[in-house]
N, C-alpha and C. Protein backbone atom coordinates (compact mmCIF):
# COMPACT_ATOMS: atom_id res chain seq x y z
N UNK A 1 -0.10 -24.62 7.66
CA UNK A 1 0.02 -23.42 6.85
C UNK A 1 -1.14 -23.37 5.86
N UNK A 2 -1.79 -22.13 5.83
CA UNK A 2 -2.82 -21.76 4.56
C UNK A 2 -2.52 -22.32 3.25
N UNK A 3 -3.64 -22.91 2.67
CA UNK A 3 -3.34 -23.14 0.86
C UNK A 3 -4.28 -21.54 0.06
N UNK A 4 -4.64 -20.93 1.39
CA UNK A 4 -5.26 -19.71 0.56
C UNK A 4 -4.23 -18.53 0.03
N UNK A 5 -4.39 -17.73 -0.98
CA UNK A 5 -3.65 -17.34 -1.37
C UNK A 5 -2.10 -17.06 -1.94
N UNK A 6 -1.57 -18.46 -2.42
CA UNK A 6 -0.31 -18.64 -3.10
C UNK A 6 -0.63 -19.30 -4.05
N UNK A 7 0.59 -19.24 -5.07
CA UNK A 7 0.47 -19.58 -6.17
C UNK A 7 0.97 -21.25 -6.28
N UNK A 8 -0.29 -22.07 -6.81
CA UNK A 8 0.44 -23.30 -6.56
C UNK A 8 -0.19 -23.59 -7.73
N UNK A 9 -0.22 -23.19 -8.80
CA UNK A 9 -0.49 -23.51 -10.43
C UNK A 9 0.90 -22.81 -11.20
N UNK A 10 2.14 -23.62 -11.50
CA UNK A 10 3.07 -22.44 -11.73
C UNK A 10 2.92 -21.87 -13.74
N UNK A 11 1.78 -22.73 -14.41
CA UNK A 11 1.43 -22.24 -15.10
C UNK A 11 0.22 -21.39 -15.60
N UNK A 12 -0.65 -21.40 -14.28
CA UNK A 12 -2.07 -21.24 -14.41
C UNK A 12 -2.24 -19.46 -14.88
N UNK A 13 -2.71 -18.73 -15.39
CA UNK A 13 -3.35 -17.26 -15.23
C UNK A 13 -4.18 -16.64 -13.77
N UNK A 14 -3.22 -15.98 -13.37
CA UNK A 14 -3.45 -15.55 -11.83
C UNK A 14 -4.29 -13.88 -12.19
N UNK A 15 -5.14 -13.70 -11.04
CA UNK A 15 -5.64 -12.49 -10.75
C UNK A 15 -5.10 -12.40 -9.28
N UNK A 16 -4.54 -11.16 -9.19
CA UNK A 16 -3.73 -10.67 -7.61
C UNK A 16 -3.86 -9.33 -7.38
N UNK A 17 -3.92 -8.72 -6.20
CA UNK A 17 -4.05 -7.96 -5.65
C UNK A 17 -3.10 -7.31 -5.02
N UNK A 18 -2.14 -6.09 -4.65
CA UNK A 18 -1.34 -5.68 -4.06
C UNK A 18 -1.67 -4.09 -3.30
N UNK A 19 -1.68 -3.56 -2.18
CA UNK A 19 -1.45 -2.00 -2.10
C UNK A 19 -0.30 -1.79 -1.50
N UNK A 20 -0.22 -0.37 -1.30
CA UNK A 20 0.86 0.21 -0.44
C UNK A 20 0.59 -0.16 0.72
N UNK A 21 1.91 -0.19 1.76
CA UNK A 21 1.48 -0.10 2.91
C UNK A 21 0.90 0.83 3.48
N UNK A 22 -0.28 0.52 4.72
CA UNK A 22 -1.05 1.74 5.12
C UNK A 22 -2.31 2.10 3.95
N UNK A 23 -2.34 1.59 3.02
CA UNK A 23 -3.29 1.58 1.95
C UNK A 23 -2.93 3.40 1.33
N UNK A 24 -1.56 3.75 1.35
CA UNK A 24 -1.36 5.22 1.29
C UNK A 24 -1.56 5.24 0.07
N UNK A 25 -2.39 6.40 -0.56
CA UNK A 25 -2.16 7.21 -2.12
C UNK A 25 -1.23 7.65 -2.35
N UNK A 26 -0.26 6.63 -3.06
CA UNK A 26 0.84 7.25 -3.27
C UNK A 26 0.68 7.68 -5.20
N UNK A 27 -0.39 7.04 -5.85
CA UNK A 27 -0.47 7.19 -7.19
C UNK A 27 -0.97 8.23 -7.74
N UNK A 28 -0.87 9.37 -7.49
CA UNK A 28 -1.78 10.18 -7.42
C UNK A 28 -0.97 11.62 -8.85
N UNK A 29 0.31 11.32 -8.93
CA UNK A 29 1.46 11.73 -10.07
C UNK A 29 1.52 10.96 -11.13
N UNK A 30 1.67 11.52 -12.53
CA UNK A 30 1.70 10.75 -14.07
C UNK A 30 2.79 10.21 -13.58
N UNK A 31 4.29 10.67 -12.71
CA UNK A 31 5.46 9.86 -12.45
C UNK A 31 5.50 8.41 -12.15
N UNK A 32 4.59 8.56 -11.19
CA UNK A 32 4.78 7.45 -11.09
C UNK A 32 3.54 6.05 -11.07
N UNK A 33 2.70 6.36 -11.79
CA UNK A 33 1.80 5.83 -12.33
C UNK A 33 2.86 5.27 -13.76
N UNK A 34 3.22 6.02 -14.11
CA UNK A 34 4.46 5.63 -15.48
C UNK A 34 5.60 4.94 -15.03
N UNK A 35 5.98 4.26 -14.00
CA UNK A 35 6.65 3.59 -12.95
C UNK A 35 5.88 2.23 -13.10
N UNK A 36 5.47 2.31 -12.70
CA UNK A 36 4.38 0.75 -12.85
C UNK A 36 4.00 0.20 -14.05
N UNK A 37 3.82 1.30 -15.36
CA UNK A 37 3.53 0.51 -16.84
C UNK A 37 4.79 0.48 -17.18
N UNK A 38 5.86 1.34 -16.74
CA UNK A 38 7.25 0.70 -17.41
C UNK A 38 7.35 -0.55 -16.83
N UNK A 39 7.03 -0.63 -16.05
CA UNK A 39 7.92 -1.69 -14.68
C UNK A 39 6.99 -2.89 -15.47
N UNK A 40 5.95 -3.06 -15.76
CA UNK A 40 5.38 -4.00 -16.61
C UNK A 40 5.35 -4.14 -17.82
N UNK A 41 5.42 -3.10 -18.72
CA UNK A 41 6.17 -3.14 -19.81
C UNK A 41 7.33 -4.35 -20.22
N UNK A 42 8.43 -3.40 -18.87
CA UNK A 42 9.30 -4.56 -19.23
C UNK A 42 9.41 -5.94 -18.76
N UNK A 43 8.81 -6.34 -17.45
CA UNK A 43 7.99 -7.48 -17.19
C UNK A 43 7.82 -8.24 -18.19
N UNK A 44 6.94 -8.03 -19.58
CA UNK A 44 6.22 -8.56 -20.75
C UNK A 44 7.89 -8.77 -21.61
N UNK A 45 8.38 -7.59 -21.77
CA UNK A 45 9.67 -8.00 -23.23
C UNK A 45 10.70 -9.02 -22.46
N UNK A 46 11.07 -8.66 -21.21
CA UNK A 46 11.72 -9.47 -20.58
C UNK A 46 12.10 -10.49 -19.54
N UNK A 47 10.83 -10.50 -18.86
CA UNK A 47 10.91 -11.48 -18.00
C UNK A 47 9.49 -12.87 -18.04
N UNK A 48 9.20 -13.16 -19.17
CA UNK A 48 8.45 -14.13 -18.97
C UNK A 48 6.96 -13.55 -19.18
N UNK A 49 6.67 -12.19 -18.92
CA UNK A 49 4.73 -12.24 -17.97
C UNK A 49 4.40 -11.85 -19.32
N UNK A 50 2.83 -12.62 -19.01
CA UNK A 50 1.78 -12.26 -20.31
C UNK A 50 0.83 -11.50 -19.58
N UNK A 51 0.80 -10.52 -19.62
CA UNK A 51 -0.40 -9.38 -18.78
C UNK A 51 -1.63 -9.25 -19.51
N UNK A 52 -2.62 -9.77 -19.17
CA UNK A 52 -3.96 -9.62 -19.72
C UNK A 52 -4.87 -9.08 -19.39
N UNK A 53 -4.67 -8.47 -18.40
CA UNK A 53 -5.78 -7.00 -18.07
C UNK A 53 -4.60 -6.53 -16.65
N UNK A 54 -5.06 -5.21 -16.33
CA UNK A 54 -4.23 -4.50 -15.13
C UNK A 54 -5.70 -3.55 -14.75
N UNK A 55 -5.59 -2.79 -13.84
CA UNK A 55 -5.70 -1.22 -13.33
C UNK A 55 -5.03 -0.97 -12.27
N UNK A 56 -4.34 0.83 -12.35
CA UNK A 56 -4.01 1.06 -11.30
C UNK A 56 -4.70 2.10 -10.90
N UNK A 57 -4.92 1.86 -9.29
CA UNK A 57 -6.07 2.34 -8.61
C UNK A 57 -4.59 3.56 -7.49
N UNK A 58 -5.00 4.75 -7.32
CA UNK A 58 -3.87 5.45 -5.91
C UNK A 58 -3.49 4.37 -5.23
N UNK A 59 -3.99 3.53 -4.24
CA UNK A 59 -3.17 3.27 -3.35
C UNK A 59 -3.38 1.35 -3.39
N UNK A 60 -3.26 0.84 -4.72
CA UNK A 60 -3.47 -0.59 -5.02
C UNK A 60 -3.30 -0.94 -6.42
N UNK A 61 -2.93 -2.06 -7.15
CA UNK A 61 -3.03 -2.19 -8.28
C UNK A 61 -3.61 -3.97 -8.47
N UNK A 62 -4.39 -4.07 -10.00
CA UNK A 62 -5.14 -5.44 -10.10
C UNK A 62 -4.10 -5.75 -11.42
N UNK A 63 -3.57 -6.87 -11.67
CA UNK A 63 -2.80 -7.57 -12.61
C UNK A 63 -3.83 -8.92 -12.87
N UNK A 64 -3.71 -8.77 -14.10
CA UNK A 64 -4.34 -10.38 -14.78
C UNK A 64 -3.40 -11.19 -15.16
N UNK A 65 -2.26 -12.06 -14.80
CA UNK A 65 -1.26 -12.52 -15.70
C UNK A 65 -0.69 -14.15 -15.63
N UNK A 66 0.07 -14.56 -16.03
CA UNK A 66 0.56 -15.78 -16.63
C UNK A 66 2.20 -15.58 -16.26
N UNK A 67 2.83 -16.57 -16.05
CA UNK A 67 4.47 -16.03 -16.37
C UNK A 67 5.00 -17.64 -16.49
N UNK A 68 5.14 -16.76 -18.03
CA UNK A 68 5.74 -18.05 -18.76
C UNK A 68 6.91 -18.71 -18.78
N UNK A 69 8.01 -18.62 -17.90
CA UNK A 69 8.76 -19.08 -16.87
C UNK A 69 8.52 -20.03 -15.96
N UNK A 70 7.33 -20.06 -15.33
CA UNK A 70 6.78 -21.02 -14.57
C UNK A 70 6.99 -20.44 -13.02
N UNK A 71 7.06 -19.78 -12.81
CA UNK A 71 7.64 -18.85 -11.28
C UNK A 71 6.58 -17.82 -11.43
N UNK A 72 5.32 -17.98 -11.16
CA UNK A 72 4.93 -16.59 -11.11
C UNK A 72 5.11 -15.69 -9.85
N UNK A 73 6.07 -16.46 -8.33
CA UNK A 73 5.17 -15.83 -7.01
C UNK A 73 6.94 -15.07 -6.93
N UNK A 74 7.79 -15.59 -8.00
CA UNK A 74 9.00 -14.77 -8.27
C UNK A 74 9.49 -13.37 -9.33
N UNK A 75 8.60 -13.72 -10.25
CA UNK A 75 7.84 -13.04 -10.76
C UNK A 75 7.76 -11.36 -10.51
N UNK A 76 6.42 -11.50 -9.61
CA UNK A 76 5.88 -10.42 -8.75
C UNK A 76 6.71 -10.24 -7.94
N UNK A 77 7.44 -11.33 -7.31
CA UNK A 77 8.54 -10.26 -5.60
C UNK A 77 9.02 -9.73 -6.81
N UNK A 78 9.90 -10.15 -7.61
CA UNK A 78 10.79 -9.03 -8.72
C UNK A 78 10.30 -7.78 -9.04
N UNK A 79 8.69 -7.90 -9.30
CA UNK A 79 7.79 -6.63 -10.23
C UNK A 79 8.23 -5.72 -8.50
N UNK A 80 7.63 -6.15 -7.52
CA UNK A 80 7.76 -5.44 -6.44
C UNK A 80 8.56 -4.73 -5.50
N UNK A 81 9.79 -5.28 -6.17
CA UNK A 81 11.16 -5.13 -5.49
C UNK A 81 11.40 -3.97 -6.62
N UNK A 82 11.16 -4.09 -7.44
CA UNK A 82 12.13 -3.02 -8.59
C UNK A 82 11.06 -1.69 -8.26
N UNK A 83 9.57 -2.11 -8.72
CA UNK A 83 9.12 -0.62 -8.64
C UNK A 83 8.88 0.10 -7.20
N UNK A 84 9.40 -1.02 -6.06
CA UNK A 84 9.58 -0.18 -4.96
C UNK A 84 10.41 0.59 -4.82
N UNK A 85 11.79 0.36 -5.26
CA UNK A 85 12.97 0.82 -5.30
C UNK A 85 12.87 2.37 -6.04
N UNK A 86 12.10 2.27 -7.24
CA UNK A 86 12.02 2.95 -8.20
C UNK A 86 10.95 4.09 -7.65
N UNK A 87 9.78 3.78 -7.22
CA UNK A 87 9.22 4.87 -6.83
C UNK A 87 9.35 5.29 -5.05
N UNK A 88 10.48 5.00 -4.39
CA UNK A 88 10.66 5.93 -3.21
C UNK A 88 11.77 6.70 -4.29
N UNK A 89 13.08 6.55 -4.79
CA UNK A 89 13.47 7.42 -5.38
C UNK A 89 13.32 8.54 -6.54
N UNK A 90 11.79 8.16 -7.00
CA UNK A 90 11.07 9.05 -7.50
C UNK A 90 10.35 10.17 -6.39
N UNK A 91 9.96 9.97 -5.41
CA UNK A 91 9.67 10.32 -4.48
C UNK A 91 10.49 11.28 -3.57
N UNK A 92 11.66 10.77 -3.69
CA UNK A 92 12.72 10.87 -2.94
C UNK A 92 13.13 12.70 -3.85
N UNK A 93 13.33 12.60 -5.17
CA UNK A 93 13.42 13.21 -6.21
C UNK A 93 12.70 14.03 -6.59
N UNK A 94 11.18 13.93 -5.87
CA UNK A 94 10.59 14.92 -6.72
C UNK A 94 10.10 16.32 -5.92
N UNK A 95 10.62 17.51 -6.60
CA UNK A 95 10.65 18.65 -5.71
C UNK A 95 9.08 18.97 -5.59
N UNK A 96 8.36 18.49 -6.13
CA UNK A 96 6.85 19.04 -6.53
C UNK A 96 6.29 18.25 -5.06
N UNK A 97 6.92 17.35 -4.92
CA UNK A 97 6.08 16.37 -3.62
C UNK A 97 5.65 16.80 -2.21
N UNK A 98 4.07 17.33 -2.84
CA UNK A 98 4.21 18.13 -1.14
C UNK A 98 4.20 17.28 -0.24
N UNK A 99 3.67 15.30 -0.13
CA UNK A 99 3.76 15.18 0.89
C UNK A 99 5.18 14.46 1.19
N UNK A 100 6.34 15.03 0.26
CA UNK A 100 7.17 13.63 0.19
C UNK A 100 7.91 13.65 1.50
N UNK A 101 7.91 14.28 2.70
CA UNK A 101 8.56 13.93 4.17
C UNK A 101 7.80 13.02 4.95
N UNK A 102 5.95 12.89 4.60
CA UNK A 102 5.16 11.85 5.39
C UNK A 102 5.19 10.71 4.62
N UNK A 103 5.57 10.72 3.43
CA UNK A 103 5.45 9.38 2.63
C UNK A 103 6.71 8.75 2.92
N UNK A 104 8.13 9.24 2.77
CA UNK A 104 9.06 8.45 3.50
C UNK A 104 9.34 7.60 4.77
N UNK A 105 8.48 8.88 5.45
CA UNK A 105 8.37 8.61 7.20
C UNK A 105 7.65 7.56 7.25
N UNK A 106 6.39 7.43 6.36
CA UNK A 106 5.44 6.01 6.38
C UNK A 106 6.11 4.88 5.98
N UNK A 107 6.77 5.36 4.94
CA UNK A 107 7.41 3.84 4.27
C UNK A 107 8.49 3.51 5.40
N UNK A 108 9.17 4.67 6.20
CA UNK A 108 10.42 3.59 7.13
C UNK A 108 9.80 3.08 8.31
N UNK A 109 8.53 3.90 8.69
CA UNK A 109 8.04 3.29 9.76
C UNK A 109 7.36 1.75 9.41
N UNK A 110 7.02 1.71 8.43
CA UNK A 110 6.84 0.31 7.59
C UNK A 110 7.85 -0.88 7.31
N UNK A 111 8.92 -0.39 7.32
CA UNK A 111 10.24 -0.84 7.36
C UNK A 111 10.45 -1.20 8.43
N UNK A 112 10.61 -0.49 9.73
CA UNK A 112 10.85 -0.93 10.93
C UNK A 112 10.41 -2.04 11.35
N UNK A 113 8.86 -2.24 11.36
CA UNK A 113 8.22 -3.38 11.59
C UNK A 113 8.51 -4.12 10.73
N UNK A 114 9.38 -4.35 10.02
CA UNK A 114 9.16 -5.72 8.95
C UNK A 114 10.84 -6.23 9.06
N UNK A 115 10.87 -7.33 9.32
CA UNK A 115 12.36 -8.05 9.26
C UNK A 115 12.88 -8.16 8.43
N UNK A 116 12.76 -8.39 7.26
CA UNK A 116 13.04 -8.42 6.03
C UNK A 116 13.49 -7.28 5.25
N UNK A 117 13.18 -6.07 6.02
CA UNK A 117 13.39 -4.82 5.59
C UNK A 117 14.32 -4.30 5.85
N UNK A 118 15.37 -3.59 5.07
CA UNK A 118 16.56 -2.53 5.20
C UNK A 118 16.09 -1.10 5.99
N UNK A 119 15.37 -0.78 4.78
CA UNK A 119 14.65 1.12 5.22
C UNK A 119 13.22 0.76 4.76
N UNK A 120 12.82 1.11 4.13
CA UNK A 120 11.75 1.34 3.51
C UNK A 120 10.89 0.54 2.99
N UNK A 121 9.76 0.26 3.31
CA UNK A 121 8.85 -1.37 2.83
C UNK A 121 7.94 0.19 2.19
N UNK A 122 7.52 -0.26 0.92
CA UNK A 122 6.46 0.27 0.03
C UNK A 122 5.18 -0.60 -0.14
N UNK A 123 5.69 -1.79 -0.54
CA UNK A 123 4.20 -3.07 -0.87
C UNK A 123 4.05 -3.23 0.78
N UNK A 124 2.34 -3.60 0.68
CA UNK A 124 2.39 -4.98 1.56
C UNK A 124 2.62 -6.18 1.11
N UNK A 125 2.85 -6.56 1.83
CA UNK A 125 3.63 -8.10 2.02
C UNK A 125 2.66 -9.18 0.91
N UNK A 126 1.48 -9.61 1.26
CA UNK A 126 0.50 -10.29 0.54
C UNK A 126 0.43 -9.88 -0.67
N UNK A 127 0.02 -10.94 -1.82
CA UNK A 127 -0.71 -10.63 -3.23
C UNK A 127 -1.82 -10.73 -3.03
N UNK A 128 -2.54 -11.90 -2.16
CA UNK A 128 -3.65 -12.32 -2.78
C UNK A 128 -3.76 -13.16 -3.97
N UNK A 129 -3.14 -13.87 -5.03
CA UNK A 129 -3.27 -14.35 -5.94
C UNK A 129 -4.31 -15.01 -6.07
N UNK A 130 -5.04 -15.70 -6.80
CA UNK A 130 -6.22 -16.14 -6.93
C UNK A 130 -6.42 -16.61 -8.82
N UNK A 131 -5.93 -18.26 -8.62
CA UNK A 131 -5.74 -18.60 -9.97
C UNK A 131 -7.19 -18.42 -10.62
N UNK A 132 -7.43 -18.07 -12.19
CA UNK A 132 -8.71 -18.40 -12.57
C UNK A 132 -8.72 -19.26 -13.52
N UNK A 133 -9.72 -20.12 -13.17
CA UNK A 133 -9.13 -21.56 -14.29
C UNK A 133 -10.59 -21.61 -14.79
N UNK A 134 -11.33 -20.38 -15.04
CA UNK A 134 -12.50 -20.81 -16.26
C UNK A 134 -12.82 -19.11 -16.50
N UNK A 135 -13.54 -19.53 -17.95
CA UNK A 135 -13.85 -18.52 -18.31
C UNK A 135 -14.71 -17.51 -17.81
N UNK A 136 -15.61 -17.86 -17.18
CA UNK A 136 -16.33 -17.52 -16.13
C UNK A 136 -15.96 -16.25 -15.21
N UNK A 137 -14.90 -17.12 -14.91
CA UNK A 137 -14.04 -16.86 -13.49
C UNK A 137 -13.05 -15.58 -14.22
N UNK A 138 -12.59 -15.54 -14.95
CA UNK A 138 -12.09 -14.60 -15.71
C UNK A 138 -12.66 -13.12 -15.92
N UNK A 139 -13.77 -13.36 -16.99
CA UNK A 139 -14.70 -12.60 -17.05
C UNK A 139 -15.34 -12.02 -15.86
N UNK A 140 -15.65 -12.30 -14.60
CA UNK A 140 -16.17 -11.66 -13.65
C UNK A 140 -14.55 -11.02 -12.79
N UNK A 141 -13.53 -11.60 -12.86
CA UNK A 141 -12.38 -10.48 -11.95
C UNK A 141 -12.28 -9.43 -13.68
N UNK A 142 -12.31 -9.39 -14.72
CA UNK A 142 -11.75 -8.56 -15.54
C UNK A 142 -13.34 -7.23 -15.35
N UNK A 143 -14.95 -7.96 -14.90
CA UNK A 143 -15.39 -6.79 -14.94
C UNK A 143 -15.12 -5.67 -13.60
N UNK A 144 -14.38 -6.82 -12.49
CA UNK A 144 -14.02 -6.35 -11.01
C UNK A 144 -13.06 -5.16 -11.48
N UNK A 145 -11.93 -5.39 -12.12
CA UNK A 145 -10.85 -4.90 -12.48
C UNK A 145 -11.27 -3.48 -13.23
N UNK A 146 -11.84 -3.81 -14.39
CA UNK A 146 -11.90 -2.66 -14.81
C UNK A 146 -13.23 -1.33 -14.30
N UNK A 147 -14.00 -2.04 -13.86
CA UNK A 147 -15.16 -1.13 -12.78
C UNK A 147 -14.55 -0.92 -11.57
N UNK A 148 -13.36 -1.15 -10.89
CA UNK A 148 -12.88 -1.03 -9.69
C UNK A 148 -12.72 0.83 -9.86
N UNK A 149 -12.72 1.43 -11.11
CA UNK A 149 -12.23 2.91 -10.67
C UNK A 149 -13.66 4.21 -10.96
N UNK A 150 -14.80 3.27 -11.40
CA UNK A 150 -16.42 3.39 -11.21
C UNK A 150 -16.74 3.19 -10.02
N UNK A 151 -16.69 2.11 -9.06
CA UNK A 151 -16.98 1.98 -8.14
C UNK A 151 -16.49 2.89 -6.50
N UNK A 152 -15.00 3.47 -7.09
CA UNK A 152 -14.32 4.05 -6.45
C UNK A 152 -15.06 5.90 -6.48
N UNK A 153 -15.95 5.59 -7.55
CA UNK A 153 -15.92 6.84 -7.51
C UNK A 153 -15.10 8.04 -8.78
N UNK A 154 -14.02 7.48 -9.34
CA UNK A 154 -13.08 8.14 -9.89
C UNK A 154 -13.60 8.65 -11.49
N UNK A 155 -14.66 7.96 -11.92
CA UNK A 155 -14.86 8.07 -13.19
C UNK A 155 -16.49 8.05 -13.55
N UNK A 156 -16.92 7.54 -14.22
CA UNK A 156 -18.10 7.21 -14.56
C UNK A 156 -18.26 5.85 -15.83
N UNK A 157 -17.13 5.77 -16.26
CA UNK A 157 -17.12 4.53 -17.29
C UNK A 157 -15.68 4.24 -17.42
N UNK A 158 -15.68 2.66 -16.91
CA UNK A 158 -14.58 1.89 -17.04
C UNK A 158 -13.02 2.55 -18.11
N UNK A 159 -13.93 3.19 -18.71
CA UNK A 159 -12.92 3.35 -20.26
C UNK A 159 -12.21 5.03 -19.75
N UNK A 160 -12.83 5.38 -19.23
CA UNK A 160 -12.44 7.01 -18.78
C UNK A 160 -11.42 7.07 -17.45
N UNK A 161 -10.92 5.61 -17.47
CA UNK A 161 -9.23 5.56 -16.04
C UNK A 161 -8.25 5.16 -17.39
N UNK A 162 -7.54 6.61 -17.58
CA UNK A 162 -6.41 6.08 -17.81
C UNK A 162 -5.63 4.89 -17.74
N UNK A 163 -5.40 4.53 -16.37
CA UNK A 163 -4.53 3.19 -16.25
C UNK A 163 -5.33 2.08 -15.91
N UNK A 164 -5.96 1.65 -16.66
CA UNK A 164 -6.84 0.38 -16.94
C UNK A 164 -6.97 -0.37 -18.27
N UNK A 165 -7.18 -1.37 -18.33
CA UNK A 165 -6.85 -2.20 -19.90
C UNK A 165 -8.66 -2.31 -19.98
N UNK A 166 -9.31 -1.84 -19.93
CA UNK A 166 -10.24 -1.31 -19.87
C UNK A 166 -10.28 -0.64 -21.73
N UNK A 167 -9.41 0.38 -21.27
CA UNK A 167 -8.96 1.02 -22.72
C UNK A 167 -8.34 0.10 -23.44
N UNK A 168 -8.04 -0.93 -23.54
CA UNK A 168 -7.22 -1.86 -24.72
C UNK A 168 -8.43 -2.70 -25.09
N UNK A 169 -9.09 -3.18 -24.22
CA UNK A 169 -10.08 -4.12 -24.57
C UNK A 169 -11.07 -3.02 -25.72
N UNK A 170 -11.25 -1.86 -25.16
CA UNK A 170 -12.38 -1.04 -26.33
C UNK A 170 -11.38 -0.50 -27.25
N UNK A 171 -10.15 -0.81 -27.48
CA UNK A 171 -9.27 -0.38 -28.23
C UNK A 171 -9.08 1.15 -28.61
N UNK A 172 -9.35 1.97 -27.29
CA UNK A 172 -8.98 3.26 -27.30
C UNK A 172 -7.50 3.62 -26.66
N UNK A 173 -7.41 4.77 -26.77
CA UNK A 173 -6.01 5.22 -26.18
C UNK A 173 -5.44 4.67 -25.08
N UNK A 174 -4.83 3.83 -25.07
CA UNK A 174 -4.28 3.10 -23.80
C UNK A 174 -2.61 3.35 -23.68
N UNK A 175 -3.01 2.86 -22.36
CA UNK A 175 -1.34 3.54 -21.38
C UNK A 175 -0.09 2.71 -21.69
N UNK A 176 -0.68 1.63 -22.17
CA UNK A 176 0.60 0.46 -22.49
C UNK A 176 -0.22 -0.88 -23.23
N UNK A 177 0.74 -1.54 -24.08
CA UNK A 177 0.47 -3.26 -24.33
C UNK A 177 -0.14 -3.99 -23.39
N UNK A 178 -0.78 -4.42 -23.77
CA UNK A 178 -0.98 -6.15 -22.81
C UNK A 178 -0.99 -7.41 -23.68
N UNK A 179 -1.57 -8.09 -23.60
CA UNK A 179 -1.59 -9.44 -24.47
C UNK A 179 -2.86 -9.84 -24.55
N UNK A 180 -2.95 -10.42 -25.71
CA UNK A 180 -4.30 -10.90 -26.26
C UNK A 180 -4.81 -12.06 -25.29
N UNK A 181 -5.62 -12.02 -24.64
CA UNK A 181 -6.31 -12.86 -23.96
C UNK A 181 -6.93 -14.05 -25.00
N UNK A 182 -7.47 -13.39 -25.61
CA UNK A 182 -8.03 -15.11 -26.92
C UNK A 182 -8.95 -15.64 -26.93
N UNK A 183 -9.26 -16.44 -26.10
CA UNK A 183 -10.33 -17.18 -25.46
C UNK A 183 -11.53 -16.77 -25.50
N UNK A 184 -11.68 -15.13 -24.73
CA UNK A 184 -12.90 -15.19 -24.77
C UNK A 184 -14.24 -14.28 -25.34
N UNK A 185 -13.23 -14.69 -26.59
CA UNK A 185 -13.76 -14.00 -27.96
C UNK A 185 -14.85 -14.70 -28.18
């Protein structure tokens, strides 16, 4: 079995990777873009995680975090299980959704193939985790992270994506808390 990609530091500060299945844009609504900072929000007051940088990108999101519990790869199934749940029935719910009959249909056909699945698989399966154990190493996924929506095309400066800590680090209007990183002041 691979030692690539799992979490085998259960205290270390992880950088991870997640999309939808099918790599679908499903982020593309304030709904549920506000689905994911609640869903980490409460992550931070209640379950352990110290989040030190994020962006969410349509159809992927980058987390910088710690979980001070010592479980981080439980952690995330939790973060993933809830805001899956949470945004097909946002989905499910929202009359504005023009594509919401192909986005279901994707997510059960996603479901089908997966054993583990009832109806509907939203994540893929993989994080990617990828502990960073120097400063270095930090600093180059946080400039990945927050240029990921420059590079995409979406903006022109890191600070101009809404859902990026991008904006916390320049201490402008940001979408939610994170935690003081420290270090690499």
């Amino acid at each position: 079995m691979s030692r690539k990609y799992k979490f085998h530091n259960p205290v270390g500060v992880y950088f991870v990777s997640f999309a939808t299945v099918y790599w679908i844009a499903v982020f593309t609504r304030e709904t549920y873009f506000q689905i994911l900072a609640n869903s980490l929000s409460y992550c931070r007051k209640e379950k352990g995680m110290e989040l030190f940088a994020y962006c969410f990108m349509p159809n992927h999101i980058h987390p910088i975090f710690r979980d001070t519990n010592e479980n981080p790869a439980n952690l995330l199934r939790d973060f993933k299980k809830h805001t899956s749940k949470q945004l097909i029935a946002a989905i499910e719910e929202n009359h504005q959704e023009s594509r919401k009959e192909w986005l279901l249909w994707m997510f059960k056909r996603a479901g089908k193939k997966s054993a583990n699945v009832s109806t509907y698989k939203f994540w893929q399966h993989h994080n990617q985790p990828i502990e960073l154990w120097s400063i270095a190493v930090i600093k180059q996924k946080l400039d990945y992270i927050h240029n990921n929506p420059v590079a995409a095309g979406f903006v022109s400066q890191p600070t101009q994506w809404k859902y990026s800590s991008a904006r916390n680090f320049a201490e402008e209007d940001f979408a939610f808390e994170i935690d003081a990183i420290g270090f690499l002041d």
